[in-house]
PDB file of N, CA and C in Angstrom:
ATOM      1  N   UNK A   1     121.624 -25.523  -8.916  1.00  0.00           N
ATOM      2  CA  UNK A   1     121.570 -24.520  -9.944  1.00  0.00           C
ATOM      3  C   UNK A   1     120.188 -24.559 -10.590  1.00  0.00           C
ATOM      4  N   UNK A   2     119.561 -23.379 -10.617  1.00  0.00           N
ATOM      5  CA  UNK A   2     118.478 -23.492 -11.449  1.00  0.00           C
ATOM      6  C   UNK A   2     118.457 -22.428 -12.511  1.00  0.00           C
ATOM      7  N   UNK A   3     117.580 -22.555 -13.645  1.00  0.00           N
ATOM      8  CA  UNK A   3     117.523 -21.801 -14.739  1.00  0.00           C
ATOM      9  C   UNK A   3     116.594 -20.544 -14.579  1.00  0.00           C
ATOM     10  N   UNK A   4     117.449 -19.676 -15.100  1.00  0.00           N
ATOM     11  CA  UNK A   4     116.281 -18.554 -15.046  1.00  0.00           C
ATOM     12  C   UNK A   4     116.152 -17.788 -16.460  1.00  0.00           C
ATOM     13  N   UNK A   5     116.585 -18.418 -17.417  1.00  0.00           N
ATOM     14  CA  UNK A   5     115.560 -17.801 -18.597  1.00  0.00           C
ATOM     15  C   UNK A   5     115.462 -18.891 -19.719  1.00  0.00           C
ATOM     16  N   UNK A   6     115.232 -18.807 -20.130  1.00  0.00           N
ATOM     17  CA  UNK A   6     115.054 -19.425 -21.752  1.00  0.00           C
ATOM     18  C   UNK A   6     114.601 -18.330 -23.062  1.00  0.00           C
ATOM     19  N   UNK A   7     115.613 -17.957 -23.890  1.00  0.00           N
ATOM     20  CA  UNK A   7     115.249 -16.984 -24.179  1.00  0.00           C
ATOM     21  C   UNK A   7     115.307 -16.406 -23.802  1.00  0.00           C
ATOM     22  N   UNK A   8     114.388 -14.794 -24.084  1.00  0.00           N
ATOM     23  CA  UNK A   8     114.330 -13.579 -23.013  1.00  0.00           C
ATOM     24  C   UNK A   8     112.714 -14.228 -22.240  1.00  0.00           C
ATOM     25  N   UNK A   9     112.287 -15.359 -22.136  1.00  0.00           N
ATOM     26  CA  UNK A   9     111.576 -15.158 -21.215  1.00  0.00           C
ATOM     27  C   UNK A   9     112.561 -15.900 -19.935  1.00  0.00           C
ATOM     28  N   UNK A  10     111.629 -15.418 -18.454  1.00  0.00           N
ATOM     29  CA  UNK A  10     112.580 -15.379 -17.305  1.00  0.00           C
ATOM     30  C   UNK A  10     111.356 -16.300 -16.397  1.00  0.00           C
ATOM     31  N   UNK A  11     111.695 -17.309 -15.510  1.00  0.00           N
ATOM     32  CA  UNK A  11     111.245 -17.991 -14.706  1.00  0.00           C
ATOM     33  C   UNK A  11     110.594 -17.191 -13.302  1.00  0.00           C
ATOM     34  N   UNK A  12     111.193 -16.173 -12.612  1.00  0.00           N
ATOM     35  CA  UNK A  12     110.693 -14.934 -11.815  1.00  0.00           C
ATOM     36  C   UNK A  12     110.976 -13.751 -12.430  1.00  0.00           C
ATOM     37  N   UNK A  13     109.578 -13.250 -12.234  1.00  0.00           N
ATOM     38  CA  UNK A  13     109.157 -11.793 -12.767  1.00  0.00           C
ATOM     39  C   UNK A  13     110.258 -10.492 -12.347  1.00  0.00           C
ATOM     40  N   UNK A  14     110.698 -10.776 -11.282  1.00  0.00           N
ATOM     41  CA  UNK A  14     112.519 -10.176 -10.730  1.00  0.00           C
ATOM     42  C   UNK A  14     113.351  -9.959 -11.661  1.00  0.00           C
ATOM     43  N   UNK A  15     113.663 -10.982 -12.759  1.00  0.00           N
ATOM     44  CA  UNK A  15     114.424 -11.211 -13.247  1.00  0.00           C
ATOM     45  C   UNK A  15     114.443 -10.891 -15.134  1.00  0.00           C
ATOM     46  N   UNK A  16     115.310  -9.545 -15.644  1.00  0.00           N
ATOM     47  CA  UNK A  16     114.904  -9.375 -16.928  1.00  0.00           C
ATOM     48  C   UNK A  16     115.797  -8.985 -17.818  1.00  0.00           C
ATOM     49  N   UNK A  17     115.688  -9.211 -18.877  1.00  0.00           N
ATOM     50  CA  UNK A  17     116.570  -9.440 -19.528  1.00  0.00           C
ATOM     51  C   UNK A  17     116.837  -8.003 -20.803  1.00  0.00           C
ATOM     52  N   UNK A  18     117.293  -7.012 -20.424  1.00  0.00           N
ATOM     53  CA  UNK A  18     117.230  -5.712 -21.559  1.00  0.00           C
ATOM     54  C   UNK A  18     118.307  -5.849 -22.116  1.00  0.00           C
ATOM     55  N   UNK A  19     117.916  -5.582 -23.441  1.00  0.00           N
ATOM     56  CA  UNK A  19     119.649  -5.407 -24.702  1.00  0.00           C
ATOM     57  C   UNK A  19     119.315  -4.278 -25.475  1.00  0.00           C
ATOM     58  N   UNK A  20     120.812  -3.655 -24.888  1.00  0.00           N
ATOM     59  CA  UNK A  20     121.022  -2.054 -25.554  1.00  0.00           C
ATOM     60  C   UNK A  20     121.193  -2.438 -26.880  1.00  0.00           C
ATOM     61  N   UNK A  21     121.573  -3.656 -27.866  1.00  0.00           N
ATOM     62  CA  UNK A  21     121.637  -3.825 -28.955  1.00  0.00           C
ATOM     63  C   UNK A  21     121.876  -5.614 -29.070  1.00  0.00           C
ATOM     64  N   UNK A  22     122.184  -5.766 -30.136  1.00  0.00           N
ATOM     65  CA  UNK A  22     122.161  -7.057 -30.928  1.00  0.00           C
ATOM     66  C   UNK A  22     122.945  -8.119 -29.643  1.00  0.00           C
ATOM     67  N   UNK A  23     124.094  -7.484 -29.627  1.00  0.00           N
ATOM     68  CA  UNK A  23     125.545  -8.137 -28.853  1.00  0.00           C
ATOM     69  C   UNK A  23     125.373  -7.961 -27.411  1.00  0.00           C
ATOM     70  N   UNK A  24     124.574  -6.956 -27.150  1.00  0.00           N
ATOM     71  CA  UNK A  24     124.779  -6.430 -26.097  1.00  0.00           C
ATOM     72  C   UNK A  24     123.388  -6.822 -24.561  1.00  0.00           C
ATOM     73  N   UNK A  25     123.495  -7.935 -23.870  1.00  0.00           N
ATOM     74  CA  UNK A  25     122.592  -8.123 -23.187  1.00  0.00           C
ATOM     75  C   UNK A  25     123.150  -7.828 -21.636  1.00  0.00           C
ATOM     76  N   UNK A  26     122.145  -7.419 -20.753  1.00  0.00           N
ATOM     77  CA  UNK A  26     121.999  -7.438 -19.119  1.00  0.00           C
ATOM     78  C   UNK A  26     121.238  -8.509 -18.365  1.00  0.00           C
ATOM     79  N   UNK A  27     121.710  -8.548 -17.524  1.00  0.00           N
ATOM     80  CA  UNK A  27     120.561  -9.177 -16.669  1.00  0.00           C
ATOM     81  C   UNK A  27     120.254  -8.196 -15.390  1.00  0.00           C
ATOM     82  N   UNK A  28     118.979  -7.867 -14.754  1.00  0.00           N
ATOM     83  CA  UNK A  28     118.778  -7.102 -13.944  1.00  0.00           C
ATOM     84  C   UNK A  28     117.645  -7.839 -12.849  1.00  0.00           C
ATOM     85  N   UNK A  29     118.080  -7.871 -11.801  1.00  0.00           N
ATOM     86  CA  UNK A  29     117.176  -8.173 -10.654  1.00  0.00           C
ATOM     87  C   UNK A  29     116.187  -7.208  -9.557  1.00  0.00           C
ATOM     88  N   UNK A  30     115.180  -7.146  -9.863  1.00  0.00           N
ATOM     89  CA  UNK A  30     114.229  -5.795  -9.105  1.00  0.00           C
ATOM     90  C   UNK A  30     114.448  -6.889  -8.073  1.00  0.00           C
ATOM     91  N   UNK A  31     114.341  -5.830  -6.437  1.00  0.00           N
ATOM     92  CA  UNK A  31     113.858  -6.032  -5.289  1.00  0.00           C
ATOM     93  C   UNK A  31     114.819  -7.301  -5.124  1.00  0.00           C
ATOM     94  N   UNK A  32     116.209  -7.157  -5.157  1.00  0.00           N
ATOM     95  CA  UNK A  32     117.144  -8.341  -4.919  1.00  0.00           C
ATOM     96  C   UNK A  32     117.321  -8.473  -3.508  1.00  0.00           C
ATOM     97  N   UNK A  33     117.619  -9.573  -3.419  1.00  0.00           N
ATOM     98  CA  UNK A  33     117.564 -10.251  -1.637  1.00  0.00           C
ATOM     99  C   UNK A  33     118.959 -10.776  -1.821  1.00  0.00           C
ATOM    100  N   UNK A  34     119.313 -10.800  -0.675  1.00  0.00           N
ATOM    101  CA  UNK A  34     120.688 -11.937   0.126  1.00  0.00           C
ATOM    102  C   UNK A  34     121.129 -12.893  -0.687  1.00  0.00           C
ATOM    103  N   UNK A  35     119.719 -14.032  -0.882  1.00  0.00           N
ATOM    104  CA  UNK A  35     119.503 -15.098  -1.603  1.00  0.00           C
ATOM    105  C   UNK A  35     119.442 -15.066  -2.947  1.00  0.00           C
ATOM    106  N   UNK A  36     119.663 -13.661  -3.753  1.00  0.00           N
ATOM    107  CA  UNK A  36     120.173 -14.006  -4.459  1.00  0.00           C
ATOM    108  C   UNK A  36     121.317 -13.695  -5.500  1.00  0.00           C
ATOM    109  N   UNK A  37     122.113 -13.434  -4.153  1.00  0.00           N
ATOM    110  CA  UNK A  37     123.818 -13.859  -4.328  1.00  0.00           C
ATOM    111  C   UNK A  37     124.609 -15.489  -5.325  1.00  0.00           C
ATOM    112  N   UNK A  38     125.242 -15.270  -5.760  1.00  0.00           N
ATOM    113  CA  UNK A  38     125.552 -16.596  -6.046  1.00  0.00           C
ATOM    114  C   UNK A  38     126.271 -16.447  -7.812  1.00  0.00           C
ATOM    115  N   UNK A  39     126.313 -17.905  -7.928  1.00  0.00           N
ATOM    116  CA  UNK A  39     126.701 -17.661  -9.439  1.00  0.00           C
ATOM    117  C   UNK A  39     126.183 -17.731 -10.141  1.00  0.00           C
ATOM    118  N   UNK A  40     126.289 -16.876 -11.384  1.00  0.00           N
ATOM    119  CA  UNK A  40     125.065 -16.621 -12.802  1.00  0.00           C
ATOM    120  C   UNK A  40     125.801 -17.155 -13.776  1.00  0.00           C
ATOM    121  N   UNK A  41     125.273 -17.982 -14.867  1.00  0.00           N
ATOM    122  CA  UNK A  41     125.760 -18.521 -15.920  1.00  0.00           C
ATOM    123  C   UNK A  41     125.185 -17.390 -17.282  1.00  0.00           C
ATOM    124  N   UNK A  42     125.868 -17.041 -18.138  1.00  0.00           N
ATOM    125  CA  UNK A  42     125.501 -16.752 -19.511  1.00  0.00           C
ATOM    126  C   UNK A  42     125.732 -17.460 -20.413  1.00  0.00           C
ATOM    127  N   UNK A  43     124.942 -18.200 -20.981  1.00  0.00           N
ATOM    128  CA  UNK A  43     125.380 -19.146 -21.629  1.00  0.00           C
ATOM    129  C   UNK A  43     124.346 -18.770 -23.307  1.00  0.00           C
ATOM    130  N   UNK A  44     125.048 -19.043 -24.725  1.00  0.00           N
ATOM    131  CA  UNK A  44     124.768 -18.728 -25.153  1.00  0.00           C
ATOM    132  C   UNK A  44     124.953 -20.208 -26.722  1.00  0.00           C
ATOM    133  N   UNK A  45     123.903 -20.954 -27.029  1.00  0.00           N
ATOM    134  CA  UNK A  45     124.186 -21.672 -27.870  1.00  0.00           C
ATOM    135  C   UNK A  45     124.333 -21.504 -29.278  1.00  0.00           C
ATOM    136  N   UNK A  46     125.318 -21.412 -30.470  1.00  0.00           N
ATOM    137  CA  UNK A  46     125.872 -21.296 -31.615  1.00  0.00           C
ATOM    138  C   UNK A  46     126.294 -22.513 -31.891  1.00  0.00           C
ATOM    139  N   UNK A  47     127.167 -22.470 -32.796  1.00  0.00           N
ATOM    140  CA  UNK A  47     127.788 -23.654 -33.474  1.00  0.00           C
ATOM    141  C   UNK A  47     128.839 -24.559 -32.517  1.00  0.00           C
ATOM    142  N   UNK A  48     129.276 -23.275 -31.674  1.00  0.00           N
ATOM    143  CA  UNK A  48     130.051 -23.461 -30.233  1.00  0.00           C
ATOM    144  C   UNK A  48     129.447 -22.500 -29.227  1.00  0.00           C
ATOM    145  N   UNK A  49     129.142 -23.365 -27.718  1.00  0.00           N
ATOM    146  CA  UNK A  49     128.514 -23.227 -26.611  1.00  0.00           C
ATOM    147  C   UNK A  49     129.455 -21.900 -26.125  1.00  0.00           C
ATOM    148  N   UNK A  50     129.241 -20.748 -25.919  1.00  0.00           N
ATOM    149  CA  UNK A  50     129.546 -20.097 -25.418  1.00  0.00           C
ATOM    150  C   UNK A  50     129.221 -19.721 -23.738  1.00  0.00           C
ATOM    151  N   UNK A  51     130.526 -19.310 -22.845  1.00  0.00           N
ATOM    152  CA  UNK A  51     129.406 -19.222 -21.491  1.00  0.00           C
ATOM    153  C   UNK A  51     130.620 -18.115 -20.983  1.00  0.00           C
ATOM    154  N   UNK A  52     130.178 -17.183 -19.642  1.00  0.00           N
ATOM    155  CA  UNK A  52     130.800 -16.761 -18.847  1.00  0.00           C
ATOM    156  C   UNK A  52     129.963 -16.954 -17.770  1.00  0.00           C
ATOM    157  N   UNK A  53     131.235 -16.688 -16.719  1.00  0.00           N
ATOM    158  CA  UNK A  53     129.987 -17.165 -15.016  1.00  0.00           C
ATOM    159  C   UNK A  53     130.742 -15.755 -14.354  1.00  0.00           C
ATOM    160  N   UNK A  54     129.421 -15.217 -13.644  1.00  0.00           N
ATOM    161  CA  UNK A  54     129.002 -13.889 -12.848  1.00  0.00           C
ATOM    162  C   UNK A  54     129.207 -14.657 -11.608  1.00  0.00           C
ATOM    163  N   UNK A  55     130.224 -14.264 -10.319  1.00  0.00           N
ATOM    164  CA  UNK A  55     129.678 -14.060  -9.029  1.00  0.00           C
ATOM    165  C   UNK A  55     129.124 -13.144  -8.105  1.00  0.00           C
ATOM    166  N   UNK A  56     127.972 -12.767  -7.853  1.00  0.00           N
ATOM    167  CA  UNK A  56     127.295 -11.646  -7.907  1.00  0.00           C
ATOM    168  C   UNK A  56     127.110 -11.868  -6.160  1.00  0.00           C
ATOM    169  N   UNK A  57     127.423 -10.399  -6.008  1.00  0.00           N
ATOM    170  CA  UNK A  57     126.514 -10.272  -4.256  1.00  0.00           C
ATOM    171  C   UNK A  57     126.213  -9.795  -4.047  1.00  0.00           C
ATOM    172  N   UNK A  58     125.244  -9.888  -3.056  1.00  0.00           N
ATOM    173  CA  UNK A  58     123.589  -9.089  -2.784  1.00  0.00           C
ATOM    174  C   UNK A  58     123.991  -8.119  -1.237  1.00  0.00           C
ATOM    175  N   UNK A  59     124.931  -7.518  -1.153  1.00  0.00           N
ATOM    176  CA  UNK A  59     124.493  -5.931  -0.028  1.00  0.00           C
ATOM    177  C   UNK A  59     123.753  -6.530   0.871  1.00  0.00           C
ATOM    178  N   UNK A  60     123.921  -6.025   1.959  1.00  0.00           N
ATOM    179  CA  UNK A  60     122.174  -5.703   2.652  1.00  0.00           C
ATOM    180  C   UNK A  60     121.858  -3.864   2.595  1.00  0.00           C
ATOM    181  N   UNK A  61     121.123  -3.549   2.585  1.00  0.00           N
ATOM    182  CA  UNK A  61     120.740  -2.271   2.557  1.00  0.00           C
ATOM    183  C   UNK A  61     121.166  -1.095   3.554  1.00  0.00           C
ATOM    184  N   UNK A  62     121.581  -0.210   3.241  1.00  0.00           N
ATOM    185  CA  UNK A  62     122.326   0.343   4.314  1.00  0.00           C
ATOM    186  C   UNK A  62     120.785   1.604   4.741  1.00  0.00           C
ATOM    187  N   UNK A  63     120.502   1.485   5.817  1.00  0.00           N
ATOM    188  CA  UNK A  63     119.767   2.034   6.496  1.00  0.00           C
ATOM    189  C   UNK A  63     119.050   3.595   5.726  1.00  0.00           C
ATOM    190  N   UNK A  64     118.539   4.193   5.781  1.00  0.00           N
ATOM    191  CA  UNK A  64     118.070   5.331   5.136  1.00  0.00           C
ATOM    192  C   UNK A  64     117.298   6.488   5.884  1.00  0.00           C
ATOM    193  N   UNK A  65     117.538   7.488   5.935  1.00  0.00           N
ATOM    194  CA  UNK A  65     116.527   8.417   6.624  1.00  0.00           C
ATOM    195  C   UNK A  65     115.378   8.889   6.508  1.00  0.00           C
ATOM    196  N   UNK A  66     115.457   8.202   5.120  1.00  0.00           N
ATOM    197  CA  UNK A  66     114.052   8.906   4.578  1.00  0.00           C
ATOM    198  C   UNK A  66     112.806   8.307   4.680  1.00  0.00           C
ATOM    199  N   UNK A  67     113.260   6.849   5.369  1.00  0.00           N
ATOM    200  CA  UNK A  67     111.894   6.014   5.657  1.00  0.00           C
ATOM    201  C   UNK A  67     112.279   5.348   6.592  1.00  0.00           C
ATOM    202  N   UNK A  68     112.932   6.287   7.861  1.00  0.00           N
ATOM    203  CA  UNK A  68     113.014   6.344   9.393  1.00  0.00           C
ATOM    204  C   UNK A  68     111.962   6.464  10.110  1.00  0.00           C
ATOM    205  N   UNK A  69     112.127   5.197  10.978  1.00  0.00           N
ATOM    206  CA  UNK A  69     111.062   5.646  11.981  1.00  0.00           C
ATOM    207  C   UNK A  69     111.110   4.503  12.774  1.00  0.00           C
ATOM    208  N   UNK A  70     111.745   5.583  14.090  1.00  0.00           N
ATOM    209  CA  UNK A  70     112.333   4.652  15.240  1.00  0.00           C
ATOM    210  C   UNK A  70     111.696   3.711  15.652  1.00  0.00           C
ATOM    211  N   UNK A  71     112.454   2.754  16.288  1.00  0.00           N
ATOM    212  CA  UNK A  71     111.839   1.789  17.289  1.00  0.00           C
ATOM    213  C   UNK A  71     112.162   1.864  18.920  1.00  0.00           C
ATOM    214  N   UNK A  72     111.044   1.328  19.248  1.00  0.00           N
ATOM    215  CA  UNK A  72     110.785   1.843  20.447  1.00  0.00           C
ATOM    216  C   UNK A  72     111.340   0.435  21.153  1.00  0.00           C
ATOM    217  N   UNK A  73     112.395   0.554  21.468  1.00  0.00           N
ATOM    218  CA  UNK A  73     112.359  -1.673  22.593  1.00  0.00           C
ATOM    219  C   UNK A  73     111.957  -1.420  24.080  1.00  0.00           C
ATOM    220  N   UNK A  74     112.317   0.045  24.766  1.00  0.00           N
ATOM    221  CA  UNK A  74     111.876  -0.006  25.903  1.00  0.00           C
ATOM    222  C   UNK A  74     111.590   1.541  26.300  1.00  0.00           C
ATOM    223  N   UNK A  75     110.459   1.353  26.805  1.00  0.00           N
ATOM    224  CA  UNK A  75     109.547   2.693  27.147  1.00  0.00           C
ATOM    225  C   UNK A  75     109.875   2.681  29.010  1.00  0.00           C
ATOM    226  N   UNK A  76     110.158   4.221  29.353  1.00  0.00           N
ATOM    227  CA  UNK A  76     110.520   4.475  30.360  1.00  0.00           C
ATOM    228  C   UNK A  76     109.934   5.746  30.913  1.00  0.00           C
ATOM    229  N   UNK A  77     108.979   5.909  31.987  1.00  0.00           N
ATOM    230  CA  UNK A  77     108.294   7.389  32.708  1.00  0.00           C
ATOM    231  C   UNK A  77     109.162   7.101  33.991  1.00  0.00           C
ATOM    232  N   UNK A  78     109.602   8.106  33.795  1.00  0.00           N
ATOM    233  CA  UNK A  78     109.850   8.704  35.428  1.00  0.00           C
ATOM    234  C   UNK A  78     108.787   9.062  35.829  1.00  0.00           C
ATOM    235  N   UNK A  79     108.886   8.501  37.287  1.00  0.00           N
ATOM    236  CA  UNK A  79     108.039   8.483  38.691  1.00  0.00           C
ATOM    237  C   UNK A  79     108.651   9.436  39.429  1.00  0.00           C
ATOM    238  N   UNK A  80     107.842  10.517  39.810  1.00  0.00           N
ATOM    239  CA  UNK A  80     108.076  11.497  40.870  1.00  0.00           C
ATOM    240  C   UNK A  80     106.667  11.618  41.630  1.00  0.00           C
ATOM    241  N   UNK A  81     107.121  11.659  43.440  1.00  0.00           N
ATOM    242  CA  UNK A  81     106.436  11.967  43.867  1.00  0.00           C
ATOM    243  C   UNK A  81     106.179  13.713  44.475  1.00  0.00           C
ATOM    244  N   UNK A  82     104.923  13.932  44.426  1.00  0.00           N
ATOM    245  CA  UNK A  82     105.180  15.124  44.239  1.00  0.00           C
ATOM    246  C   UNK A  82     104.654  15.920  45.732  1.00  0.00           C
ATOM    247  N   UNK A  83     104.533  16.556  46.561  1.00  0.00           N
ATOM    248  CA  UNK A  83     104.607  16.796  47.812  1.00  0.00           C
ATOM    249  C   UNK A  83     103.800  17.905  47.991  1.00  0.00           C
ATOM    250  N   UNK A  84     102.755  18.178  48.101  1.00  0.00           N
ATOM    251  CA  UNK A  84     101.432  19.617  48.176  1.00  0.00           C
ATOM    252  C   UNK A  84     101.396  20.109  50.115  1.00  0.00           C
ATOM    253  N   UNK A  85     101.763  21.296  49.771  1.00  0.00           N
ATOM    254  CA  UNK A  85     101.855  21.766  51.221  1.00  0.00           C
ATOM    255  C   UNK A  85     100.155  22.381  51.512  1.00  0.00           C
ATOM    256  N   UNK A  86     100.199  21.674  53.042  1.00  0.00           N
ATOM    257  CA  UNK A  86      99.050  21.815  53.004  1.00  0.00           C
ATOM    258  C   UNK A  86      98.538  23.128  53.850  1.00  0.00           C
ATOM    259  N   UNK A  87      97.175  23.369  54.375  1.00  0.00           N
ATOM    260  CA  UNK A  87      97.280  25.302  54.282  1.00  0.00           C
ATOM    261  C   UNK A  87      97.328  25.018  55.806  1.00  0.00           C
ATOM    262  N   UNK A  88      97.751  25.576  56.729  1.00  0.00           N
ATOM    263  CA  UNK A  88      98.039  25.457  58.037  1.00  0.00           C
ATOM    264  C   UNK A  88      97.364  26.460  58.444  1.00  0.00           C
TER     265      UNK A  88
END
């Protein structure tokens, strides 16, 4: 387990912390990967330790058209021979 904030500051720049108000905090991950799936702690220190735990999972990306662009694994020319009649 490692920490990723103290405060609202955050250990990777990925990782940030916006509050629509007083009570009210997010956590948001730009450019999330696979890795980082897993469990999130909120933990919040008062007079009593408050916490909830997030199990969060990371998708893989479902393909897109809009920044298509095929791959090629095997390139194939047909060979024809071609037969010129000659002038008799």
């Amino acid at each position: 387990m490692r920490e990723l904030t103290l405060g609202l500051e955050t250990s990777d720049p990925r990782y940030s912390l916006p509050r629509l108000s007083y009570q009210d905090w997010s956590l948001q991950i730009a450019r999330a990967r696979m890795d980082d799936s897993g469990i999130y702690i909120c933990q919040i220190n008062l007079e009593q330790i408050l916490e909830k735990f997030y199990y969060v999972t990371v998708n893989p990306a479902k393909p897109s058209l809009m920044n298509y662009q095929p791959v090629v694994e095997h390139e194939f020319v047909k060979d024809e021979a071609v037969q010129h009649k000659s002038n008799l």
